[in-house]
N, C-alpha and C. Protein backbone atom coordinates (compact mmCIF):
# COMPACT_ATOMS: atom_id res chain seq x y z
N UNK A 1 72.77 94.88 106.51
CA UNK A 1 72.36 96.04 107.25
C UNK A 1 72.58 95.80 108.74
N UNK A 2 73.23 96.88 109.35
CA UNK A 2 73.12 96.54 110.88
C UNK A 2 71.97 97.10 111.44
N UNK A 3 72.08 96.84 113.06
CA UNK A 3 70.63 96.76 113.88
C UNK A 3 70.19 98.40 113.30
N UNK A 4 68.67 98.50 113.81
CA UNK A 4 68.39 100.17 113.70
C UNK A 4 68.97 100.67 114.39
N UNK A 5 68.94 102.09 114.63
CA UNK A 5 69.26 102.96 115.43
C UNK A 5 68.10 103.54 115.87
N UNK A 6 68.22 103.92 117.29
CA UNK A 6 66.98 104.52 117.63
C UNK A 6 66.75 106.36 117.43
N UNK A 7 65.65 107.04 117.61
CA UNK A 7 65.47 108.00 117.13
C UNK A 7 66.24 109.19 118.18
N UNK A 8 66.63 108.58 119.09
CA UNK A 8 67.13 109.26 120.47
C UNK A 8 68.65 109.11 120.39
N UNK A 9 68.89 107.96 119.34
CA UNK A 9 70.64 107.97 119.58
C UNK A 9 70.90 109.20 118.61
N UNK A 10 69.70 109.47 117.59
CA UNK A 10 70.41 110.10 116.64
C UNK A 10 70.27 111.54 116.71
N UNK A 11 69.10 112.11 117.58
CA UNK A 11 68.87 113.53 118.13
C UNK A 11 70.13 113.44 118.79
N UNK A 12 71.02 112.40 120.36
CA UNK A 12 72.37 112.70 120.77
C UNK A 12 73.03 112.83 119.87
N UNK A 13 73.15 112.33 118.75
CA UNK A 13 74.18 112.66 117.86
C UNK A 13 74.23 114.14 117.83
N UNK A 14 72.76 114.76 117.49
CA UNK A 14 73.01 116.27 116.71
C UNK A 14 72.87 117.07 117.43
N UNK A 15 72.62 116.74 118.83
CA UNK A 15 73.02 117.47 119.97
C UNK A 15 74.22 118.06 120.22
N UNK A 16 75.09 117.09 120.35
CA UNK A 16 76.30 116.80 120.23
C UNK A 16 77.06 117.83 119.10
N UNK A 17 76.86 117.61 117.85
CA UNK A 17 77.22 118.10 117.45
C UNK A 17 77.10 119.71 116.63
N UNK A 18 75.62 119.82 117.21
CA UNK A 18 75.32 121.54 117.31
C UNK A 18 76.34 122.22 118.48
N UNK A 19 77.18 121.30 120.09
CA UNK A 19 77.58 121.58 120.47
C UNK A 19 79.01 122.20 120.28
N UNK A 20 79.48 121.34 119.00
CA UNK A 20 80.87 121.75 118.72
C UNK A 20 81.70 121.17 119.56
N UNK A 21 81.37 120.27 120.87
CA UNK A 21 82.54 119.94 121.82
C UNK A 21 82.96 118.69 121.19
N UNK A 22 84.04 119.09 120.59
CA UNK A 22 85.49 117.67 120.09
C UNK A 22 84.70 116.94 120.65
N UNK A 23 84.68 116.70 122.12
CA UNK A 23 85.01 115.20 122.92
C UNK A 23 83.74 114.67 123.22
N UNK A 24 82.37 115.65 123.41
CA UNK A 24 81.37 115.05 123.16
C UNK A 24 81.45 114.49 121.47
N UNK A 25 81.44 115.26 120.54
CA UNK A 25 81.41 114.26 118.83
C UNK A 25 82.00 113.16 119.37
N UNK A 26 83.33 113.27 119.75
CA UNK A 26 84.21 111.83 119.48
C UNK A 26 83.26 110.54 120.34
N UNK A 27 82.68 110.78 121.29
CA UNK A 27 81.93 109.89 122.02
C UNK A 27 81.13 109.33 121.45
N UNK A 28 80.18 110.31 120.41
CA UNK A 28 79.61 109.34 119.44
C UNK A 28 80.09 108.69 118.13
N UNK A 29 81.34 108.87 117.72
CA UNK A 29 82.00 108.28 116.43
C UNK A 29 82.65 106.88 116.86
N UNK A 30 82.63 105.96 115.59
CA UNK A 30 83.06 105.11 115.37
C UNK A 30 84.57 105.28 115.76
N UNK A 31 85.35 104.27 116.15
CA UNK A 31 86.95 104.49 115.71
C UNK A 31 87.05 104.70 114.54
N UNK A 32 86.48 104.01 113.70
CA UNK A 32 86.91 104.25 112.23
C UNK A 32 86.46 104.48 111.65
N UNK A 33 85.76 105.77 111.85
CA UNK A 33 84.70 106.86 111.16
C UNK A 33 85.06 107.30 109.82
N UNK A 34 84.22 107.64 109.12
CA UNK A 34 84.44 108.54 107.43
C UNK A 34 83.44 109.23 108.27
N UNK A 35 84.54 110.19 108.31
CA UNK A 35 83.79 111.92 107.78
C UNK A 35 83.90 112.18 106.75
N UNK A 36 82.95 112.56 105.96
CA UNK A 36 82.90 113.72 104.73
C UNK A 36 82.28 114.49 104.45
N UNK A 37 83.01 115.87 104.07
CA UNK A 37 82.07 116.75 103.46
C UNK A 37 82.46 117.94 102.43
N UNK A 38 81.65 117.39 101.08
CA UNK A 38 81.90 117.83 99.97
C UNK A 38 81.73 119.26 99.89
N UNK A 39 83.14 119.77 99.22
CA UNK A 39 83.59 121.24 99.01
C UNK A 39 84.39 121.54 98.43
N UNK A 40 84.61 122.52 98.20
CA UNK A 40 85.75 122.84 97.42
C UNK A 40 86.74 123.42 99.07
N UNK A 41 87.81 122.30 98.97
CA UNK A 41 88.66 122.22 100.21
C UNK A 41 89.86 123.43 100.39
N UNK A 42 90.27 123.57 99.31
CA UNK A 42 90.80 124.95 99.34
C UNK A 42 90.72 126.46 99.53
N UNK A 43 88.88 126.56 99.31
CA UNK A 43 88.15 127.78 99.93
C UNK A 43 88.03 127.72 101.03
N UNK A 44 87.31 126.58 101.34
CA UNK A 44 86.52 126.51 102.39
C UNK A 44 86.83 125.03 103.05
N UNK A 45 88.14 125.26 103.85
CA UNK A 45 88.88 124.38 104.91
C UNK A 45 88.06 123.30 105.69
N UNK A 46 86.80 123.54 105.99
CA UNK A 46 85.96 122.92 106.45
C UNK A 46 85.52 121.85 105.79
N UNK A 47 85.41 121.94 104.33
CA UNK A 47 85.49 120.61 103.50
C UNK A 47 86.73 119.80 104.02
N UNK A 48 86.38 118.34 103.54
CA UNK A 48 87.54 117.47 103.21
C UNK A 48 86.59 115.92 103.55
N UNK A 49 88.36 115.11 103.93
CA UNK A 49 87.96 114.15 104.51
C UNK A 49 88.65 113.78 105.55
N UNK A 50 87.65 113.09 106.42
CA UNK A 50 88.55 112.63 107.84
C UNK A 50 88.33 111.47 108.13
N UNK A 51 89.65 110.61 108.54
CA UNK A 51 89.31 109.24 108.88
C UNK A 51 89.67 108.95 110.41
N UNK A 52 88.70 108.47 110.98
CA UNK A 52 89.03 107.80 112.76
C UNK A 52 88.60 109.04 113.31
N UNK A 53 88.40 108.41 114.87
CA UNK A 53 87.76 109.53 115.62
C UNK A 53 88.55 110.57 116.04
N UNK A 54 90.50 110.21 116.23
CA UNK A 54 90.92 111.48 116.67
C UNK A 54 90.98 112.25 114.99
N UNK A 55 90.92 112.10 114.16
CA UNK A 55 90.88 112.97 113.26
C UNK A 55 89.45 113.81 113.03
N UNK A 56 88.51 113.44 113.39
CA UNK A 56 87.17 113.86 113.69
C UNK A 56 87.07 114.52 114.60
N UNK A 57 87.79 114.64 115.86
CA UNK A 57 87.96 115.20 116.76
C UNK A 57 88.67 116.14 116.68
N UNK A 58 89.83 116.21 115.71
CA UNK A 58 90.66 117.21 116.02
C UNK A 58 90.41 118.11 114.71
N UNK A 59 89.23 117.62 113.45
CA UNK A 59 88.36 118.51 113.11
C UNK A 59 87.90 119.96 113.92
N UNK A 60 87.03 119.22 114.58
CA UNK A 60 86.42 120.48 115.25
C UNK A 60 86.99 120.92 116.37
N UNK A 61 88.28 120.72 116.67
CA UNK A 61 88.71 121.03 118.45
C UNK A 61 89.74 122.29 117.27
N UNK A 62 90.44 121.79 115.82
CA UNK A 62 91.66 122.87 115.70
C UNK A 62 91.37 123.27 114.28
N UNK A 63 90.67 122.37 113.17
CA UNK A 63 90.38 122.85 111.84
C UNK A 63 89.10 123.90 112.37
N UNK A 64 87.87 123.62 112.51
CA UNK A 64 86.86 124.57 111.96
C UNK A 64 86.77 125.50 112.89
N UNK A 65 87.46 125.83 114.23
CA UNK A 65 87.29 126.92 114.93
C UNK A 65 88.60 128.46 114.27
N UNK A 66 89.36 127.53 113.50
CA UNK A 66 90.18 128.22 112.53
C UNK A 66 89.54 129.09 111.39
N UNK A 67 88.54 128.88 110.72
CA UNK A 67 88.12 128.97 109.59
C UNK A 67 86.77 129.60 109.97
N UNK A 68 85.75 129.10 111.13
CA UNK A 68 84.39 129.38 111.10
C UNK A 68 84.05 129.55 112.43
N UNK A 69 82.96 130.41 113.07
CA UNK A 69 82.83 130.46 114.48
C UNK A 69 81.16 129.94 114.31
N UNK A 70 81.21 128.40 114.44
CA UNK A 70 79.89 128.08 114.37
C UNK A 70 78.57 128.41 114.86
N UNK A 71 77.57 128.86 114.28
CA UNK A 71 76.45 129.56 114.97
C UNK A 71 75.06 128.14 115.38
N UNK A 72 74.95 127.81 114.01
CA UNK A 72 73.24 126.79 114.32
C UNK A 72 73.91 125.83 113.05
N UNK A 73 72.97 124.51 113.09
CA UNK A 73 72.66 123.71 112.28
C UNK A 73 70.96 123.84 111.80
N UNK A 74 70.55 124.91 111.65
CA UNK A 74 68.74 124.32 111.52
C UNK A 74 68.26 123.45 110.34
N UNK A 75 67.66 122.57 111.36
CA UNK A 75 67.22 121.47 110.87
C UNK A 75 66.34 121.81 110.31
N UNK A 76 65.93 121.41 108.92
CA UNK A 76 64.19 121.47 108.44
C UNK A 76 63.72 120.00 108.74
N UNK A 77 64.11 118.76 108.29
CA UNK A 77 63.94 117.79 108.86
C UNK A 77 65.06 116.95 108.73
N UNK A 78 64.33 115.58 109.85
CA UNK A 78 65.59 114.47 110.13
C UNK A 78 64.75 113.50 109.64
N UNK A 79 65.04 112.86 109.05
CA UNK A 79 64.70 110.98 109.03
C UNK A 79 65.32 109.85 109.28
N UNK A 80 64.92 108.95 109.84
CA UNK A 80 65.78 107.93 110.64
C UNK A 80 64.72 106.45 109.97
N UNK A 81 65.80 106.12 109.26
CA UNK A 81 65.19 104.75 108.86
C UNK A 81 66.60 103.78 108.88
N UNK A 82 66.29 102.33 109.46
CA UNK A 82 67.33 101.66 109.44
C UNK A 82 68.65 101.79 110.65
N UNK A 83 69.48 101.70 109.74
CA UNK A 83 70.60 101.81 110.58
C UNK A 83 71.08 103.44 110.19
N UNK A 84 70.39 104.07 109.27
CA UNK A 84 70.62 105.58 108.75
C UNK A 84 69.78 106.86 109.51
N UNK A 85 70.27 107.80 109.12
CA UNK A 85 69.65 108.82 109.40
C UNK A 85 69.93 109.99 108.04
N UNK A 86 68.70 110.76 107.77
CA UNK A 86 69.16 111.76 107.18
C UNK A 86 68.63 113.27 107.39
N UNK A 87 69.40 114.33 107.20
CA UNK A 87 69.20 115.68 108.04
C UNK A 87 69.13 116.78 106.83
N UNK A 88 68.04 117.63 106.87
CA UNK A 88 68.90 118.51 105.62
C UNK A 88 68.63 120.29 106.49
N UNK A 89 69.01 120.96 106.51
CA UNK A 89 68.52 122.09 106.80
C UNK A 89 69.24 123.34 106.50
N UNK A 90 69.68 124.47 107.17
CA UNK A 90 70.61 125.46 107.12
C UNK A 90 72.01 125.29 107.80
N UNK A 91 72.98 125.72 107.66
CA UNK A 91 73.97 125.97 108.44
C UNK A 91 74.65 127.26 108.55
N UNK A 92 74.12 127.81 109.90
CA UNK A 92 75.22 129.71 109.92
C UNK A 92 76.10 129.56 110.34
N UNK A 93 77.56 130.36 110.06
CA UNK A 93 78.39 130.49 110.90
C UNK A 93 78.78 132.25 110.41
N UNK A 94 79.82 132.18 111.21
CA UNK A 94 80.70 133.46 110.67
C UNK A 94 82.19 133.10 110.29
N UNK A 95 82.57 133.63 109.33
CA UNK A 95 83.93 133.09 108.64
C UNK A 95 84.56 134.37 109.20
N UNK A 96 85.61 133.49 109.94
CA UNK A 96 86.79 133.98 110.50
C UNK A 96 87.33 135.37 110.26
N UNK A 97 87.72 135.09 108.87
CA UNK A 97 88.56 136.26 108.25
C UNK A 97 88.14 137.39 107.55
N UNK A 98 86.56 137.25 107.34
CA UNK A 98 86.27 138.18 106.86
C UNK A 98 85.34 139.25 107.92
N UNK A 99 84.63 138.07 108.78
CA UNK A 99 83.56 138.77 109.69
C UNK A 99 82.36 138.37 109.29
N UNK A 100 82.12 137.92 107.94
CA UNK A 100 80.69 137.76 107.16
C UNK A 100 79.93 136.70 108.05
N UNK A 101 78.54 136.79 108.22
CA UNK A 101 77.57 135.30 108.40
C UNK A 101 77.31 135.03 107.04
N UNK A 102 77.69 133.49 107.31
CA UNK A 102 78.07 132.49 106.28
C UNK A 102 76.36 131.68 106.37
N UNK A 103 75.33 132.01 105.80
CA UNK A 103 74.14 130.78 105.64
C UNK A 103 73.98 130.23 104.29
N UNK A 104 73.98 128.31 104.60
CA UNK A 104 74.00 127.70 103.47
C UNK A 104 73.25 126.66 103.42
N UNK A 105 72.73 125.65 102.96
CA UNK A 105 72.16 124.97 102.37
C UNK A 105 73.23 123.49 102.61
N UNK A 106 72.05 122.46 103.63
CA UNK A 106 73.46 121.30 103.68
C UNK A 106 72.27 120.15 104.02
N UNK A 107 72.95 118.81 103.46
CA UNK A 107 71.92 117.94 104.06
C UNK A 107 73.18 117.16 104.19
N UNK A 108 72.76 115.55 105.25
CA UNK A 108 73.54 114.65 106.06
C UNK A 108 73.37 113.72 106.09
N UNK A 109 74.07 112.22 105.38
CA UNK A 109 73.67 111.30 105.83
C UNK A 109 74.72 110.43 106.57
N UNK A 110 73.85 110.21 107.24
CA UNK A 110 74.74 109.30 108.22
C UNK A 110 74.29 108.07 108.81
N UNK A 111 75.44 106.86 108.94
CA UNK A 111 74.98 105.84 109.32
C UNK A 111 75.37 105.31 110.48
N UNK A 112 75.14 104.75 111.55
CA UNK A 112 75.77 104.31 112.66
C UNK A 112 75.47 102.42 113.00
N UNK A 113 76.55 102.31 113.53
CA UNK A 113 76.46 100.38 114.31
C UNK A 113 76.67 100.89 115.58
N UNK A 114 76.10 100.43 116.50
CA UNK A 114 75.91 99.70 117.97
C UNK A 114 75.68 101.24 118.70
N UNK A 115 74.81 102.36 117.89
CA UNK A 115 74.92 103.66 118.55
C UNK A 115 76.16 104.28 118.39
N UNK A 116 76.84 104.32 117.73
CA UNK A 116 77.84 105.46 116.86
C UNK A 116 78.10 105.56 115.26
N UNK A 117 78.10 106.50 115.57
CA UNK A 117 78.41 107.08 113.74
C UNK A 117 79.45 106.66 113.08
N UNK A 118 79.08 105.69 111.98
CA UNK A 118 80.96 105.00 111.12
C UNK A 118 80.46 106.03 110.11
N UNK A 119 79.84 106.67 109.40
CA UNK A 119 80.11 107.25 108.24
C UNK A 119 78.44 108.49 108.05
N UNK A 120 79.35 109.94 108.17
CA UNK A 120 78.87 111.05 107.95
C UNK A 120 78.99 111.22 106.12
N UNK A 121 78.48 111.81 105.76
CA UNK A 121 78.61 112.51 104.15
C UNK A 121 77.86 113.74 104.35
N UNK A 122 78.69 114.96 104.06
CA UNK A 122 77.91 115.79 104.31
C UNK A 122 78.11 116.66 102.59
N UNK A 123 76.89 117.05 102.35
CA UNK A 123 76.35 117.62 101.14
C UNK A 123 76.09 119.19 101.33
N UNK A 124 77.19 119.65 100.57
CA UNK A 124 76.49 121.61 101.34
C UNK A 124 76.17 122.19 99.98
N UNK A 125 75.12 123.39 99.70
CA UNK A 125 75.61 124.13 98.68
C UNK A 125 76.59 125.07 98.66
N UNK A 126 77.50 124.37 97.89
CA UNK A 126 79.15 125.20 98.12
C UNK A 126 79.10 126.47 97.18
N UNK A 127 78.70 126.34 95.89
CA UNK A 127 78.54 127.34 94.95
C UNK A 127 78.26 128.58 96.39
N UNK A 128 76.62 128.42 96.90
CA UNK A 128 76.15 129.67 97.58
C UNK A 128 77.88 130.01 99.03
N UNK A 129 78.00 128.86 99.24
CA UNK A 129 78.58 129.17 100.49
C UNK A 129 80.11 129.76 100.43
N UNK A 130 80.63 129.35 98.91
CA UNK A 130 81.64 130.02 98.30
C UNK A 130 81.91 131.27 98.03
N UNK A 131 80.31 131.55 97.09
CA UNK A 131 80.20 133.00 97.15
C UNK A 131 80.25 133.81 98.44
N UNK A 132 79.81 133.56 99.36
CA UNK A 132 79.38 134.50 100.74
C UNK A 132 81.10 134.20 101.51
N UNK A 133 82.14 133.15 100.91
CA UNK A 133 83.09 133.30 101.73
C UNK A 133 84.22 134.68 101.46
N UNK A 134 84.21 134.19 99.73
CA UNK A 134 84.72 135.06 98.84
C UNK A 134 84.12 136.70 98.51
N UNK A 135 82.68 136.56 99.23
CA UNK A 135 82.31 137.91 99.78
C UNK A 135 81.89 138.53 97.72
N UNK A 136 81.57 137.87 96.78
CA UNK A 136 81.02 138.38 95.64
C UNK A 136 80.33 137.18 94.76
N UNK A 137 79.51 137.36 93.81
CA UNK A 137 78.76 136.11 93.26
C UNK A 137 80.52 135.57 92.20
N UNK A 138 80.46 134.05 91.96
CA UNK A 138 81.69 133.47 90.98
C UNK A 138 80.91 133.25 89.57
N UNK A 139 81.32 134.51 88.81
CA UNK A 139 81.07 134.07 87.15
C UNK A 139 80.87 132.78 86.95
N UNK A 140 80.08 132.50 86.17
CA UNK A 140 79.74 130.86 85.87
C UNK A 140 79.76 131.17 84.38
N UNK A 141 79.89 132.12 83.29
CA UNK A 141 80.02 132.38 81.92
C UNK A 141 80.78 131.57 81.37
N UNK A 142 80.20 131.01 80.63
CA UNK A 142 80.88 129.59 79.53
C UNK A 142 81.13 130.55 78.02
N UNK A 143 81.66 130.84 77.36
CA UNK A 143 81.75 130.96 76.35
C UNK A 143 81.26 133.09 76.09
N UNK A 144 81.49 133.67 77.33
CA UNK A 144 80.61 134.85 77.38
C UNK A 144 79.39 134.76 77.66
N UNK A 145 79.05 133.80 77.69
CA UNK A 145 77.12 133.93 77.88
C UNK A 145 77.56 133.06 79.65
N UNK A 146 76.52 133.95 80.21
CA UNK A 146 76.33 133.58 81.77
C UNK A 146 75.03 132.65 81.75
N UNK A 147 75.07 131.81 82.17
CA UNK A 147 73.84 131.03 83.25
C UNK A 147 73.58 131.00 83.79
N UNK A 148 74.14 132.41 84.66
CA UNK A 148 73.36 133.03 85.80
C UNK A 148 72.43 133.94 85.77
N UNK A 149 71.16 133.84 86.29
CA UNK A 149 70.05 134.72 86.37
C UNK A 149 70.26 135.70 87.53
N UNK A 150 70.17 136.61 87.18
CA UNK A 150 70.45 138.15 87.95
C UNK A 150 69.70 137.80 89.06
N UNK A 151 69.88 138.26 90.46
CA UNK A 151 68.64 138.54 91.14
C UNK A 151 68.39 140.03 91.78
């Protein structure tokens, strides 16, 4: 395990990155960062994976301003134990192409050495965030019978 992190490196972190500015993120990433964040990458561009900081950087400076005009991260809570941190809350944006606000369901873990981030994982609910990209609920019917409950 490396040293802790303190509770202040990791609020700069999400400072930072509620900001959206490339070059503030890149300040806090590792050179040889794992970004991830699980999705279905072909809907929703904003999934994938990224390795090193200019690819993390050039995430958010040319991929997600393409795809999403970021609004909030709200946090419900953060925890910081160790050399980790973990975040879970909402995320709004508005998707590009359709006009829609996009709110979803995402939590974060992330770990950092010497006060920067080597490895994000980010966890969204894609099902909900799929539907709202694609603008209708996605059949989930196995066999004719749905397992989806109406709402």
């Amino acid at each position: 395990m490396n040293a802790s992190v303190s509770r202040a490196v990791v609020e700069s972190f999400y400072q930072a990155y509620d900001s959206r500015d490339p070059q503030r993120i890149g300040a806090l990433v590792d050179d040889n960062v794992e970004w991830d964040v699980f999705g279905p990458v072909g809907l929703m561009q904003v999934c994938g994976q990224w390795r090193g900081r200019e690819a993390v950087i050039d995430r958010f400076a040319r991929v997600i301003p393409k795809v999403i005009e970021f609004k909030k991260f709200e946090r419900t809570f953060l925890l910081v134990d160790g050399d980790e941190s973990a975040a879970c809350g909402r995320v709004i944006s508005r998707h590009r192409a359709s006009g829609r606000i996009i709110s979803h369901r995402a939590a974060h873990f992330v770990r950092y050495r010497n006060g920067k981030v080597i490895s994000l994982r980010s966890i969204n609910d894609t099902l909900d965030a799929a539907e709202q990209y694609i603008g209708h609920r996605i059949d989930l019917a196995v066999g004719g019978k749905s397992g989806v409950v109406p709402v």
